[in-house]
C-alpha atoms as a PDB file:
ATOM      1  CA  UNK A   1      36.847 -38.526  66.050  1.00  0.00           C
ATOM      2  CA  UNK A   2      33.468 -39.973  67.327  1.00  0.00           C
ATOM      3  CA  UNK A   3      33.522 -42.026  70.074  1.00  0.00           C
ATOM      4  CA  UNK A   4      30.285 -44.440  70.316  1.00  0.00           C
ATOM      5  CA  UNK A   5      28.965 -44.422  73.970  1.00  0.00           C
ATOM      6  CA  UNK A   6      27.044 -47.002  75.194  1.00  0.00           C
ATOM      7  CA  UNK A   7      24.565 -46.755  78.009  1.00  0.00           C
ATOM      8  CA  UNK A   8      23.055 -49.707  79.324  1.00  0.00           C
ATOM      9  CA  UNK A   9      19.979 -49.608  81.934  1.00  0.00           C
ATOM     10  CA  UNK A  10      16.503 -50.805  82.200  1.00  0.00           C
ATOM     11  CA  UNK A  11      15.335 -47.730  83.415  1.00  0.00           C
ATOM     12  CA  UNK A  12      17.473 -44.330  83.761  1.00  0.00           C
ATOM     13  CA  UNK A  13      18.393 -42.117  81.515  1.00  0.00           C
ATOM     14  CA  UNK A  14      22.548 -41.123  81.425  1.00  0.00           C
ATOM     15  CA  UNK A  15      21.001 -37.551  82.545  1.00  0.00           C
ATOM     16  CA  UNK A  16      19.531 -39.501  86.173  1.00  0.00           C
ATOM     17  CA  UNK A  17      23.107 -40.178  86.611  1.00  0.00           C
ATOM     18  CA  UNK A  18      24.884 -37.224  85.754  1.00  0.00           C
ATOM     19  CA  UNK A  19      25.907 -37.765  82.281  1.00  0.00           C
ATOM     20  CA  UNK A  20      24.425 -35.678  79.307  1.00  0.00           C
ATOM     21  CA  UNK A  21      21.785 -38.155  77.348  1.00  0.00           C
ATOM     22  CA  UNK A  22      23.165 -36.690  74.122  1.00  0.00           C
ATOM     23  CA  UNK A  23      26.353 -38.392  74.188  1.00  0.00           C
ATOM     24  CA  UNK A  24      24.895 -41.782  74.667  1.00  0.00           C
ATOM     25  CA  UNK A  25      22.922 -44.939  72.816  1.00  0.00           C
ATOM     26  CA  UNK A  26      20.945 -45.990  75.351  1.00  0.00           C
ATOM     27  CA  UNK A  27      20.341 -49.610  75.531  1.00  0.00           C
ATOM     28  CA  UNK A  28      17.821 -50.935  77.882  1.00  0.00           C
ATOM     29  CA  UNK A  29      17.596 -55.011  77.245  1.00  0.00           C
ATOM     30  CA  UNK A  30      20.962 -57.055  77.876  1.00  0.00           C
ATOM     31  CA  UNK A  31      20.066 -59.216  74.826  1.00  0.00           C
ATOM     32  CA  UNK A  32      20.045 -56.417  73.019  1.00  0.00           C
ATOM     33  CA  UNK A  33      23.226 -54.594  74.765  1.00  0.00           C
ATOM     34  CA  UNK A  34      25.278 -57.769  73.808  1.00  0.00           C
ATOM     35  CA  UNK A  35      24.085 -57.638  69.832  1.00  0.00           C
ATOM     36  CA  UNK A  36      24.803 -53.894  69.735  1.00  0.00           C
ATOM     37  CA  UNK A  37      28.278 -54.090  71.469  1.00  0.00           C
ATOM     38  CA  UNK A  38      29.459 -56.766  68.585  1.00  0.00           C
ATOM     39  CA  UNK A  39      28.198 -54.752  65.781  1.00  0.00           C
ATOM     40  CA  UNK A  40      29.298 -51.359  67.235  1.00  0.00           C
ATOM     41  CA  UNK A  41      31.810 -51.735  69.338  1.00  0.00           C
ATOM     42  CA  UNK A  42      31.432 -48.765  71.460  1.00  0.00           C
ATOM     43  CA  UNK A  43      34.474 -47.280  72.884  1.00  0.00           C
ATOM     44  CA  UNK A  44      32.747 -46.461  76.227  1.00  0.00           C
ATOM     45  CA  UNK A  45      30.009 -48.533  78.367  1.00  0.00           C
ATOM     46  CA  UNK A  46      28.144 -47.191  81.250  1.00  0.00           C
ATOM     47  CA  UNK A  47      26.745 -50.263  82.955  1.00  0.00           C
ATOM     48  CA  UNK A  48      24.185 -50.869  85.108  1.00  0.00           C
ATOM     49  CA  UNK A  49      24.470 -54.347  87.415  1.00  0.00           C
ATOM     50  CA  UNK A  50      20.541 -54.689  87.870  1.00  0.00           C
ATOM     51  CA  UNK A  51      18.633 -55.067  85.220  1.00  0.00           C
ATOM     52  CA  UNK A  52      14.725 -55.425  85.809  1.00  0.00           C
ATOM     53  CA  UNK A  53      12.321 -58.176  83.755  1.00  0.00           C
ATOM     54  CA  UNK A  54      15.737 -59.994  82.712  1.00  0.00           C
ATOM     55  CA  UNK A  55      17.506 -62.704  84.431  1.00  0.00           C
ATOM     56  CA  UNK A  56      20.708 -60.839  83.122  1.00  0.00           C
ATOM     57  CA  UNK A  57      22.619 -58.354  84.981  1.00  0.00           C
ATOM     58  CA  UNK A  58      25.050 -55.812  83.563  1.00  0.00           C
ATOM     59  CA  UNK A  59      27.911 -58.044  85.507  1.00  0.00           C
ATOM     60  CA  UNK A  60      26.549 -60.751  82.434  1.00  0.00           C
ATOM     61  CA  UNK A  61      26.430 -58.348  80.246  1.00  0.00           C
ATOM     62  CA  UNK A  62      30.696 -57.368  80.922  1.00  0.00           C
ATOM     63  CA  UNK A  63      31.563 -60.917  81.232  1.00  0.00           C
ATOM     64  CA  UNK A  64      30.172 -61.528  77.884  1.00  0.00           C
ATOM     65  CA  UNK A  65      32.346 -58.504  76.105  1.00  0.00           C
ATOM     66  CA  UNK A  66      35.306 -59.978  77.815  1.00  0.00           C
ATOM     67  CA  UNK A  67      34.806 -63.459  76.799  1.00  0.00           C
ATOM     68  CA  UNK A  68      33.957 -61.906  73.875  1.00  0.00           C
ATOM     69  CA  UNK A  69      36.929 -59.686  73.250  1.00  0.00           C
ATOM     70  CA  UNK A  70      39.124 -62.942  74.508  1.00  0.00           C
ATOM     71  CA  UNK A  71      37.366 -65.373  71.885  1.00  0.00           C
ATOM     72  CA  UNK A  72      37.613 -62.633  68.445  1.00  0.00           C
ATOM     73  CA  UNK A  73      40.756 -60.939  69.742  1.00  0.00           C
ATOM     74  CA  UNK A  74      40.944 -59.445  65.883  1.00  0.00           C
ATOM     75  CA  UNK A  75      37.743 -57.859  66.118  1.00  0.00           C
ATOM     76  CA  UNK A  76      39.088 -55.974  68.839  1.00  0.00           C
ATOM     77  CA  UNK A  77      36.111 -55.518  70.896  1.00  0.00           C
ATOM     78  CA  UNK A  78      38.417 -54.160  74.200  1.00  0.00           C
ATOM     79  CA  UNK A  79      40.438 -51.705  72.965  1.00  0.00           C
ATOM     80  CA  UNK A  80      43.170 -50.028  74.739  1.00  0.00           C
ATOM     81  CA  UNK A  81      41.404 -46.776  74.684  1.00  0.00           C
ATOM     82  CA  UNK A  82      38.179 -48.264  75.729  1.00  0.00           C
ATOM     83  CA  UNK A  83      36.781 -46.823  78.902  1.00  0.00           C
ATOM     84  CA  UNK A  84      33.659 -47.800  81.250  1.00  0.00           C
ATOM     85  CA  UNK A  85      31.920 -46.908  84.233  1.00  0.00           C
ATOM     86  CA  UNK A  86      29.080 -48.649  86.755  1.00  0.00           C
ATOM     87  CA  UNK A  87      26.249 -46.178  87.503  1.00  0.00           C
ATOM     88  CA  UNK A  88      24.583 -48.970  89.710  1.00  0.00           C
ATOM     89  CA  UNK A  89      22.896 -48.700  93.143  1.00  0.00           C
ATOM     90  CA  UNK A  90      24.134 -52.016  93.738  1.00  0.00           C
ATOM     91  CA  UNK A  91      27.545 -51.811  95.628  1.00  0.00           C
ATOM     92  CA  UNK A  92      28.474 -55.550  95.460  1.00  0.00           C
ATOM     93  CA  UNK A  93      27.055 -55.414  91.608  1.00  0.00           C
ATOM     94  CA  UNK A  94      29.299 -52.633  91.262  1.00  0.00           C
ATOM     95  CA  UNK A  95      32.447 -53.517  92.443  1.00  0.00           C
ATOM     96  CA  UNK A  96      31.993 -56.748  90.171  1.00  0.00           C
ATOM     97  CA  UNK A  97      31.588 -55.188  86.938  1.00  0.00           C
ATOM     98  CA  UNK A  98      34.449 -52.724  87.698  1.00  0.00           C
ATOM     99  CA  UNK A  99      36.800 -55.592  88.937  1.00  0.00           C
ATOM    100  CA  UNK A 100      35.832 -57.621  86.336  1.00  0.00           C
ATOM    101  CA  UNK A 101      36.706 -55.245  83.559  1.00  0.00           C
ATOM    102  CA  UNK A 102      39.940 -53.344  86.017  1.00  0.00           C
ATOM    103  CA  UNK A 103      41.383 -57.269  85.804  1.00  0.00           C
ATOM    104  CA  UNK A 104      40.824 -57.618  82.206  1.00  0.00           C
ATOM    105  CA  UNK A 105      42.096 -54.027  80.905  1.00  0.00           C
ATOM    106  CA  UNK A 106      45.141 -54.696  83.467  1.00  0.00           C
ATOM    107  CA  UNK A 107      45.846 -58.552  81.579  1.00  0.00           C
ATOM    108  CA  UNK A 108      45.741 -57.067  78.243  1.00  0.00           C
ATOM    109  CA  UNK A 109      47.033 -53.699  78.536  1.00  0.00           C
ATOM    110  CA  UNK A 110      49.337 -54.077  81.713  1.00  0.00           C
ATOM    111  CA  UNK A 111      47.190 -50.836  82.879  1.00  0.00           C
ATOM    112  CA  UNK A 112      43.838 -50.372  84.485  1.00  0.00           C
END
């Protein structure tokens, strides 16, 4: 079965951070990100927290697909199978987006 991958960054490609570009739609505005994650609803995310020309970071861009997910629980944005990673440079950025989402996937799933 196919499993949409999402990669989100303003300018890397998944390849700059040691994924294969292939295997990924890359999405480089978080307006954008956002409209393709509720009409796709990819199944993986690689974020990244800092997003240049935007005032939106990947961190806004997770939050969203939580309050998302939390908001449209039938359209089942989060699934239990869904998986992400942070790419970012930004430690503190980092650790947000992956607590952010840990928390969440631990609340609905009772697992991180």
């Amino acid at each position: 079965m196919y499993k949409l991958r999402m990669f989100i960054d303003d300018i890397r490609m998944p390849a700059d951070v040691g994924l294969k570009n292939s295997d990924f739609y890359i999405v480089r505005d978080p307006e954008l990100a956002l409209q393709k994650i509720l009409m796709l609803k990819p199944q993986h995310i690689a974020f990244d927290h800092d997003l240049a020309n935007t005032e939106h970071t990947g961190y806004d861009v997770a939050r969203a697909l939580v309050d998302f997910d939390q908001d449209c629980p039938s359209e089942m944005y989060i699934t239990a199978d869904f998986t992400f990673t942070c790419h970012s440079a930004n430690p503190i950025g980092k650790e947000n987006i992956l607590r952010l989402l840990n928390n969440y996937m631990e609340h609905k799933f009772g697992r991180v």
